[in-house]
PDB file of N, CA and C in Angstrom:
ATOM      1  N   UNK A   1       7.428  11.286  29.673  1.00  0.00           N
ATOM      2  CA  UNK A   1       7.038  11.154  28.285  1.00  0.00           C
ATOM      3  C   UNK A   1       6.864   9.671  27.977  1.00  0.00           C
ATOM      4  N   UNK A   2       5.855   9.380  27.005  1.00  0.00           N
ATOM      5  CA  UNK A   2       5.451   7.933  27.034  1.00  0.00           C
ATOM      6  C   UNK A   2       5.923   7.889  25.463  1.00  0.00           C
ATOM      7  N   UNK A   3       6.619   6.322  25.524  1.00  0.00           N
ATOM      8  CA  UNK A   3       6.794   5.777  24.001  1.00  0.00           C
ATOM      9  C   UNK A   3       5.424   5.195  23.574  1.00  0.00           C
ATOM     10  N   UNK A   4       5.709   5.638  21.955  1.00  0.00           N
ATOM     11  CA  UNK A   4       4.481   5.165  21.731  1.00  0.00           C
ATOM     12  C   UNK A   4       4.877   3.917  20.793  1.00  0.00           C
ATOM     13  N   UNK A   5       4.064   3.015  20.619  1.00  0.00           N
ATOM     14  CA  UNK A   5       4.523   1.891  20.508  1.00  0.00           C
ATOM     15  C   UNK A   5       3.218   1.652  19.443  1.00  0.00           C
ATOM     16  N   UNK A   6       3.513   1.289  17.964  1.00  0.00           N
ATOM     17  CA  UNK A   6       3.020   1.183  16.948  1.00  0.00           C
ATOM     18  C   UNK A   6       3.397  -0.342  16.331  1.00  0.00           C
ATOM     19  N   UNK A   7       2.158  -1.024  15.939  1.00  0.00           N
ATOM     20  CA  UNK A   7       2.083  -2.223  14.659  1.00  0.00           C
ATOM     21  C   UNK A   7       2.740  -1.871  13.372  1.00  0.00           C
ATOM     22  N   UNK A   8       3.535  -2.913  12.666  1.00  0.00           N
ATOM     23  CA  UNK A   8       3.961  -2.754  11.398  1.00  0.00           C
ATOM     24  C   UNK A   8       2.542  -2.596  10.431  1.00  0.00           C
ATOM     25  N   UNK A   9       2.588  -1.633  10.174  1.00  0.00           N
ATOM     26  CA  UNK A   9       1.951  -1.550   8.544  1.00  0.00           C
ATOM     27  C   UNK A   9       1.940  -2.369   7.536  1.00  0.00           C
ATOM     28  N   UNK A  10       0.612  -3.412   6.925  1.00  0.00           N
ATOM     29  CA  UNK A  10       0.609  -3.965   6.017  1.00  0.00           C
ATOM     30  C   UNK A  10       0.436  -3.188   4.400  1.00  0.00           C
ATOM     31  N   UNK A  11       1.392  -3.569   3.844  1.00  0.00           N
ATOM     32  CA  UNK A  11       1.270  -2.706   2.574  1.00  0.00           C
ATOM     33  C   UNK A  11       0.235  -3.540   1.640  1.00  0.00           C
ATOM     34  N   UNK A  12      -0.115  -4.422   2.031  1.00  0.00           N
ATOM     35  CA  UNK A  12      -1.254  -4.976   1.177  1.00  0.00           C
ATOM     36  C   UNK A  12      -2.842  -4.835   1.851  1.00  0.00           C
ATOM     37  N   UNK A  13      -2.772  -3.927   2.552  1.00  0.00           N
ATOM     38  CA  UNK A  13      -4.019  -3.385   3.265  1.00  0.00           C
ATOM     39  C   UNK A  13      -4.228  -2.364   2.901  1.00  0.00           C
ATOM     40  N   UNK A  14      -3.675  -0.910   2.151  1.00  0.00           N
ATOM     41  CA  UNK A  14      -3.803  -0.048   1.380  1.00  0.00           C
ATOM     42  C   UNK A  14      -2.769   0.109   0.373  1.00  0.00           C
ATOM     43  N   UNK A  15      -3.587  -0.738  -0.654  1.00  0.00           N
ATOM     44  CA  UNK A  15      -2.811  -1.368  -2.009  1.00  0.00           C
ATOM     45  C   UNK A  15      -2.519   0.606  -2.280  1.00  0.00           C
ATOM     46  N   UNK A  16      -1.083   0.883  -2.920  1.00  0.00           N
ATOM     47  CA  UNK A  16      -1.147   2.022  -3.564  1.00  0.00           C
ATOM     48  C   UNK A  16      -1.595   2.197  -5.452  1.00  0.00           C
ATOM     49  N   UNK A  17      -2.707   3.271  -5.184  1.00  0.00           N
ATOM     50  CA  UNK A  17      -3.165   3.455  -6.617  1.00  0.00           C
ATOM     51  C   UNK A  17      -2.553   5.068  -7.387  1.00  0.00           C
ATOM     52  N   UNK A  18      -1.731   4.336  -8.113  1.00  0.00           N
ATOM     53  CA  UNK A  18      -1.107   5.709  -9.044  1.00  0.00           C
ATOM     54  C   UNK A  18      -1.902   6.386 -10.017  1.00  0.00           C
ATOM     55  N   UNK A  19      -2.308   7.527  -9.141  1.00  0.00           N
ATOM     56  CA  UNK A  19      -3.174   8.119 -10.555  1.00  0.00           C
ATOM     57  C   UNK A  19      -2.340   9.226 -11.249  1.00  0.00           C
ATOM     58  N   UNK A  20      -1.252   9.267 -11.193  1.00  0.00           N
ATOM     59  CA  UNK A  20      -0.647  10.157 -11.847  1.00  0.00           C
ATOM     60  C   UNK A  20       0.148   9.993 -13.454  1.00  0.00           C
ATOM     61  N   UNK A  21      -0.819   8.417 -13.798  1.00  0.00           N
ATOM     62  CA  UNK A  21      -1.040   8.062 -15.194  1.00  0.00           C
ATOM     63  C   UNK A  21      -2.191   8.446 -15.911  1.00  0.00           C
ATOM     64  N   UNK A  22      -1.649   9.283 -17.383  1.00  0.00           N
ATOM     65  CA  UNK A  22      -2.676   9.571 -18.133  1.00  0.00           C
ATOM     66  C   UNK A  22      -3.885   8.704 -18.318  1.00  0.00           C
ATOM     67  N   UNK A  23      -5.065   8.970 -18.353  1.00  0.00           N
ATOM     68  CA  UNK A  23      -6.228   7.856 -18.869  1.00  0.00           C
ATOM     69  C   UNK A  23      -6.729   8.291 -20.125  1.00  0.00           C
ATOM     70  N   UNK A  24      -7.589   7.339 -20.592  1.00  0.00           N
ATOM     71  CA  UNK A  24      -8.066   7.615 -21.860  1.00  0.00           C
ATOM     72  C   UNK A  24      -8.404   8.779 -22.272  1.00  0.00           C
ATOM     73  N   UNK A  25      -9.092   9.367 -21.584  1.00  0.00           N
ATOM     74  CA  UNK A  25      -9.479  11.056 -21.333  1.00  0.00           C
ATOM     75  C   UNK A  25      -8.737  11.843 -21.202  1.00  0.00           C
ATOM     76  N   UNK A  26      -7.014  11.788 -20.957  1.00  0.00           N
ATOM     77  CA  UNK A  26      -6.411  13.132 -20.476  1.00  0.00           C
ATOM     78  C   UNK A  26      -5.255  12.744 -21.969  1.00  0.00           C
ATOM     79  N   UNK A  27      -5.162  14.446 -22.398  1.00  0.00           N
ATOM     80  CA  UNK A  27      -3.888  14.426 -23.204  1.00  0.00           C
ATOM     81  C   UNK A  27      -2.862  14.273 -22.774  1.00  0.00           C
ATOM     82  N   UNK A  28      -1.302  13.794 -23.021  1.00  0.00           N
ATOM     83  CA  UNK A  28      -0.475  13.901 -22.354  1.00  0.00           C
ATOM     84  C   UNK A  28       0.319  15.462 -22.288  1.00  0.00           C
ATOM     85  N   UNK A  29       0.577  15.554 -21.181  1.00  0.00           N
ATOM     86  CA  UNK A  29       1.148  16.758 -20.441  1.00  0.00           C
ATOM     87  C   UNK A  29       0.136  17.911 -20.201  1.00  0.00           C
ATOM     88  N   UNK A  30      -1.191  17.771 -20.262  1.00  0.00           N
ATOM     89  CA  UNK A  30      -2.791  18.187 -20.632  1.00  0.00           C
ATOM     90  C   UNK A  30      -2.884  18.665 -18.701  1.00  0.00           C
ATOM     91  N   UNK A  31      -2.860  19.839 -18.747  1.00  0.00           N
ATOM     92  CA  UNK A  31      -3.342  20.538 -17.452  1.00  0.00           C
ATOM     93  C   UNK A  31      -4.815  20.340 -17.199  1.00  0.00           C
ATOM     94  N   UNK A  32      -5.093  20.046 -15.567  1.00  0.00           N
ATOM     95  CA  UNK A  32      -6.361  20.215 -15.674  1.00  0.00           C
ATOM     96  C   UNK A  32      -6.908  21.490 -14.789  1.00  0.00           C
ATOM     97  N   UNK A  33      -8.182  21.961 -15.280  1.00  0.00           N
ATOM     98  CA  UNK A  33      -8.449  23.221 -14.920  1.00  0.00           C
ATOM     99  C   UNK A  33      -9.772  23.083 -14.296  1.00  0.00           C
ATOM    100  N   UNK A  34     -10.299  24.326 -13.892  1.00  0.00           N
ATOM    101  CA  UNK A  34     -11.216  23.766 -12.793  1.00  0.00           C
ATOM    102  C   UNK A  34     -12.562  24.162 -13.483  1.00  0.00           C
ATOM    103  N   UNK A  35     -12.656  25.081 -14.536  1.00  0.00           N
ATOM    104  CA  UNK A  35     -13.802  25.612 -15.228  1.00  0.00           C
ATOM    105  C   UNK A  35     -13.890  24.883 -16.832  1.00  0.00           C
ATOM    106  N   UNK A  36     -12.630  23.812 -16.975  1.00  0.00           N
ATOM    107  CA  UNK A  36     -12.626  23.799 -18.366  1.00  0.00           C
ATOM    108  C   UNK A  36     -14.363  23.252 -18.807  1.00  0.00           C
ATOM    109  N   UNK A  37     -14.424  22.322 -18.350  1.00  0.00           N
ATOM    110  CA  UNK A  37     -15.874  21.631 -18.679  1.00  0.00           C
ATOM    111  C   UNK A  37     -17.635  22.251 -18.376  1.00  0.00           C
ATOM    112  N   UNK A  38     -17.090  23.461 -18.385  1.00  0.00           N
ATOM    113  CA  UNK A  38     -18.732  24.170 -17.606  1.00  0.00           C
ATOM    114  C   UNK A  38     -18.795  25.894 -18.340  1.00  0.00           C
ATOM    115  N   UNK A  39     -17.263  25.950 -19.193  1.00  0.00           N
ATOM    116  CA  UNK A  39     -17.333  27.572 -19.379  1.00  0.00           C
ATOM    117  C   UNK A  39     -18.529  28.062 -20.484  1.00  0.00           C
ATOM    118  N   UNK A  40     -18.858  27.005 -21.114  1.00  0.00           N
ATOM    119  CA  UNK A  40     -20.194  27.452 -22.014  1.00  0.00           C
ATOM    120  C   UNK A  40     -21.501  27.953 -21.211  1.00  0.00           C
ATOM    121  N   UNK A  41     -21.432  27.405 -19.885  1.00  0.00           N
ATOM    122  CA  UNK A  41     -22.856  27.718 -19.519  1.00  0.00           C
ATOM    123  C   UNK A  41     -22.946  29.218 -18.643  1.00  0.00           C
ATOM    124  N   UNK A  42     -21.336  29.887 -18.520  1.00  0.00           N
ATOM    125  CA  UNK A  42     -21.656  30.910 -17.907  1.00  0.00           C
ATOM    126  C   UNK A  42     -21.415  32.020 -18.426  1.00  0.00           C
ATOM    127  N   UNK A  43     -22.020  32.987 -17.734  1.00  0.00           N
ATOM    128  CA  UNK A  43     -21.771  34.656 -18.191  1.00  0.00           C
ATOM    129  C   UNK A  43     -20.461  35.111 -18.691  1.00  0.00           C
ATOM    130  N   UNK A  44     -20.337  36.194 -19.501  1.00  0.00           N
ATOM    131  CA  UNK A  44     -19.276  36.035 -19.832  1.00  0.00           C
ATOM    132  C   UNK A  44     -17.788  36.671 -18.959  1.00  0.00           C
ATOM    133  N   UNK A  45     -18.637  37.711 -17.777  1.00  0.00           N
ATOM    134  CA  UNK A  45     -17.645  38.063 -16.858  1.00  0.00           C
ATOM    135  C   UNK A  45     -17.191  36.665 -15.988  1.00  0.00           C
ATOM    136  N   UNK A  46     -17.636  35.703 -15.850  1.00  0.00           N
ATOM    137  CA  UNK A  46     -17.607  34.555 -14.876  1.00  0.00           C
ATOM    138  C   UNK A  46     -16.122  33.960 -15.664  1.00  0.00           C
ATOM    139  N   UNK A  47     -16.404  33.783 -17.416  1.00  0.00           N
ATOM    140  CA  UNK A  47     -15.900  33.056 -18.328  1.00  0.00           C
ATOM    141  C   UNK A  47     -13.908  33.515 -17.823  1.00  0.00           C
ATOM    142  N   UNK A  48     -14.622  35.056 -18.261  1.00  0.00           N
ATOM    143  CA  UNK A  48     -12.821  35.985 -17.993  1.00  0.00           C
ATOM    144  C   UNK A  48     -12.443  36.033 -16.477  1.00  0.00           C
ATOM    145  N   UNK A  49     -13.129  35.651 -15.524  1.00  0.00           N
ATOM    146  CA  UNK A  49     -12.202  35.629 -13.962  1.00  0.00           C
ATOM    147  C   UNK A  49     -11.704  33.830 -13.981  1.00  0.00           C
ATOM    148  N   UNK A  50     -12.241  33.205 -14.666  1.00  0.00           N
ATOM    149  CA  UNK A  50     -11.830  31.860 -14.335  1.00  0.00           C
ATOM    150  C   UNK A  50     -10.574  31.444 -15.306  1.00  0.00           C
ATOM    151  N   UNK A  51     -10.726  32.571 -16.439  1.00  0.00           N
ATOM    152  CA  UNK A  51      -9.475  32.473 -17.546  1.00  0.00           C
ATOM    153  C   UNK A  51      -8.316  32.775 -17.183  1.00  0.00           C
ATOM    154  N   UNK A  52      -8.989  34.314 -16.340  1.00  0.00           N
ATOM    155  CA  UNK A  52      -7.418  34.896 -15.239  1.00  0.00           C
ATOM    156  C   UNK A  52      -6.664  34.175 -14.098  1.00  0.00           C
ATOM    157  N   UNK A  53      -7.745  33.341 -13.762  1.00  0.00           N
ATOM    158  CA  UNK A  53      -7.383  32.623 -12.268  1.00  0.00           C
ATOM    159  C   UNK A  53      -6.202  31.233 -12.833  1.00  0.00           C
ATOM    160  N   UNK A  54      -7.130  30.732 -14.081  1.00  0.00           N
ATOM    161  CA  UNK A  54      -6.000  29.642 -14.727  1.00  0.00           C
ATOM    162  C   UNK A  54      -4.562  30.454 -15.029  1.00  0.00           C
ATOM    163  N   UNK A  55      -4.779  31.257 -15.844  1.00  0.00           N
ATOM    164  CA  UNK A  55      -3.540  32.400 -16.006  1.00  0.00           C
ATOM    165  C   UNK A  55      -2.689  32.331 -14.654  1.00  0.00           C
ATOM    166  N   UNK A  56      -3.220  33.017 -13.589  1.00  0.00           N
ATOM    167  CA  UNK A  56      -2.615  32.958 -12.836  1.00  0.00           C
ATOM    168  C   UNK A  56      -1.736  32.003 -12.083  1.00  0.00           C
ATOM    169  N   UNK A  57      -2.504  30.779 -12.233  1.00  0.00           N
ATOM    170  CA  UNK A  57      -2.052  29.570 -11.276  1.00  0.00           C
ATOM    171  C   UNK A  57      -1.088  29.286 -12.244  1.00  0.00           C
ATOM    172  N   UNK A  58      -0.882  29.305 -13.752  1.00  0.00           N
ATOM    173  CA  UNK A  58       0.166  28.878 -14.479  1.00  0.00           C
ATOM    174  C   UNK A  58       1.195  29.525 -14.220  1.00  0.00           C
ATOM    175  N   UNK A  59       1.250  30.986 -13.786  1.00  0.00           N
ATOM    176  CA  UNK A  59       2.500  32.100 -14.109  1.00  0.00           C
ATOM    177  C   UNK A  59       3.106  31.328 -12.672  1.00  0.00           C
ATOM    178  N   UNK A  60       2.158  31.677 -11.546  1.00  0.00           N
ATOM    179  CA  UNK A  60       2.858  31.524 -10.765  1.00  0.00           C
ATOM    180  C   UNK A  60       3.196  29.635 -10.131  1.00  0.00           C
ATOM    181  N   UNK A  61       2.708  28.724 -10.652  1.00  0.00           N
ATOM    182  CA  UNK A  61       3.003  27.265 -10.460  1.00  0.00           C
ATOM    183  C   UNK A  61       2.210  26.793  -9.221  1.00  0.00           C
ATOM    184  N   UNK A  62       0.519  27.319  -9.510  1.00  0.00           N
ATOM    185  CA  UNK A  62       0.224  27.290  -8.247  1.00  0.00           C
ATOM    186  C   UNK A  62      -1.098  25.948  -8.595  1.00  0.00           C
ATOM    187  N   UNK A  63      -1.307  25.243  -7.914  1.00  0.00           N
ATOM    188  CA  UNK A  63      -2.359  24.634  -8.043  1.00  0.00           C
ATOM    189  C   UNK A  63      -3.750  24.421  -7.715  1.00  0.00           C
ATOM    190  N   UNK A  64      -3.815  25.427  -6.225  1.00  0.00           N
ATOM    191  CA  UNK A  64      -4.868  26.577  -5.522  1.00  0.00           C
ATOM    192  C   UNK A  64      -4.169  27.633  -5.398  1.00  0.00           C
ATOM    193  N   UNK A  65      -4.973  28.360  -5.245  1.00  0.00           N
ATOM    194  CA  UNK A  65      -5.149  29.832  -4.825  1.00  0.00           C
ATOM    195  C   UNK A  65      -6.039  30.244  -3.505  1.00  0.00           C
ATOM    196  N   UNK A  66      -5.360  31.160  -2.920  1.00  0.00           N
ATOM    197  CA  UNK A  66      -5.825  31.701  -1.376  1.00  0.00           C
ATOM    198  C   UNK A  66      -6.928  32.236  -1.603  1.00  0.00           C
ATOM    199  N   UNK A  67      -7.627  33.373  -0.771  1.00  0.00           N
ATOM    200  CA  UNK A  67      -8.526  34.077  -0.881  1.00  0.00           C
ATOM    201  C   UNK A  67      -8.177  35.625  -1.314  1.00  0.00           C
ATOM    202  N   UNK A  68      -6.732  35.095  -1.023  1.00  0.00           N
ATOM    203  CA  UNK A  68      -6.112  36.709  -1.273  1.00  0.00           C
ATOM    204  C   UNK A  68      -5.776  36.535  -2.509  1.00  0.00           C
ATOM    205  N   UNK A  69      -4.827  35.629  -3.165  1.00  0.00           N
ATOM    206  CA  UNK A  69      -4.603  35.741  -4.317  1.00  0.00           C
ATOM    207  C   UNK A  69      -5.644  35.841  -5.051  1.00  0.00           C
ATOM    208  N   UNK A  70      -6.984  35.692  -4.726  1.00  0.00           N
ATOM    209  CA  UNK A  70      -8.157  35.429  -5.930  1.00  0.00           C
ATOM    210  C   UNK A  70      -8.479  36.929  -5.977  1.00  0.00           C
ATOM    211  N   UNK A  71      -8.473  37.648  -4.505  1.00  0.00           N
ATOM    212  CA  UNK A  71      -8.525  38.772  -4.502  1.00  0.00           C
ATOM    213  C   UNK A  71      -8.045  40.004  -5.673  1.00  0.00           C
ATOM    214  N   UNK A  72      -6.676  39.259  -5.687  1.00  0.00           N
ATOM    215  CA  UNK A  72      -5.684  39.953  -6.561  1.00  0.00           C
ATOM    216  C   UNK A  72      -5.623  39.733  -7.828  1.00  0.00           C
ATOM    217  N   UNK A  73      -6.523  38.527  -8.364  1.00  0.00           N
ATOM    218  CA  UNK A  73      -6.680  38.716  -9.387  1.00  0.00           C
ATOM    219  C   UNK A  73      -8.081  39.274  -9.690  1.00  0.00           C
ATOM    220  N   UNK A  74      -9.083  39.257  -9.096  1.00  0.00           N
ATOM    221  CA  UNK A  74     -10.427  40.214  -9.340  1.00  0.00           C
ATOM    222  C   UNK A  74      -9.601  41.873  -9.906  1.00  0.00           C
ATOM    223  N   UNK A  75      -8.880  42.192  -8.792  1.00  0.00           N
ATOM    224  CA  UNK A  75      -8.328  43.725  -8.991  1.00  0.00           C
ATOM    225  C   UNK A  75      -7.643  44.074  -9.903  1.00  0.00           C
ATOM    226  N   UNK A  76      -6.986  42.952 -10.243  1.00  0.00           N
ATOM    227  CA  UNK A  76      -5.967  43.356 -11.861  1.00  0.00           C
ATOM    228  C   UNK A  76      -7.358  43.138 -12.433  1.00  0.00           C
ATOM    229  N   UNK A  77      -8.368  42.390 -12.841  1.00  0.00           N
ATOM    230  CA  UNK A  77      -9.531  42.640 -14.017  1.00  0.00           C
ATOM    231  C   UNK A  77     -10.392  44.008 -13.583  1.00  0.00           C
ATOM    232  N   UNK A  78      -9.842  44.745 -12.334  1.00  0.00           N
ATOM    233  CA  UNK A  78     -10.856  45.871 -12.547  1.00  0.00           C
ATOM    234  C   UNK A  78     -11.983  46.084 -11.472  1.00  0.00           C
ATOM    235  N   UNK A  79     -12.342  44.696 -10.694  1.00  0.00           N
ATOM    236  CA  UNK A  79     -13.209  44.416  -9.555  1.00  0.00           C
ATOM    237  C   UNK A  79     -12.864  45.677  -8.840  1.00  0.00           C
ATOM    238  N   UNK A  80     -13.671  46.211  -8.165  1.00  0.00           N
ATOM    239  CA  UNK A  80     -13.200  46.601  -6.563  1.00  0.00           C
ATOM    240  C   UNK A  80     -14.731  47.241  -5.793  1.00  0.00           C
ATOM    241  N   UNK A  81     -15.047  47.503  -4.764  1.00  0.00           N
ATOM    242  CA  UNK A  81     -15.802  47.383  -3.737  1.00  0.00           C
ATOM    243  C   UNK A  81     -16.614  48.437  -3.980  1.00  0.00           C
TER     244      UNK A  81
END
């Protein structure tokens, strides 16, 4: 087994940028969502799966969702094959 043998890291070579400060644009404690800025332009079944999916990610503290969970929420609105 070979050591591996690594340079010290300059911390002023990837300055760290905190974006986990509000900006002018965000309310404070203001969730962001992934349809908020576009829900006027769509249908209105599009409007209610993206309402459920936020729903969802809140109940459960999720910040994506799988393919399955999206699954599972199509089927609680009624979707199925």
């Amino acid at each position: 087994m070979q050591e591996v043998v690594t340079a010290p890291v300059d911390p002023t070579a990837y300055p760290f940028v905190d974006r986990r400060q509000g900006g002018p644009g965000r309310r404070e404690g203001a969730e962001r969502r992934q349809f908020v800025d576009s829900r006027s332009s769509f249908r209105p079944e599009v409007v209610e799966l993206a309402e459920a999916v936020d729903r969802y990610k809140l109940r459960h503290r999720r910040r994506f969702i799988t393919f399955e969970e999206l699954f599972d929420v199509m089927a609680e609105l009624g979707y199925h094959k």
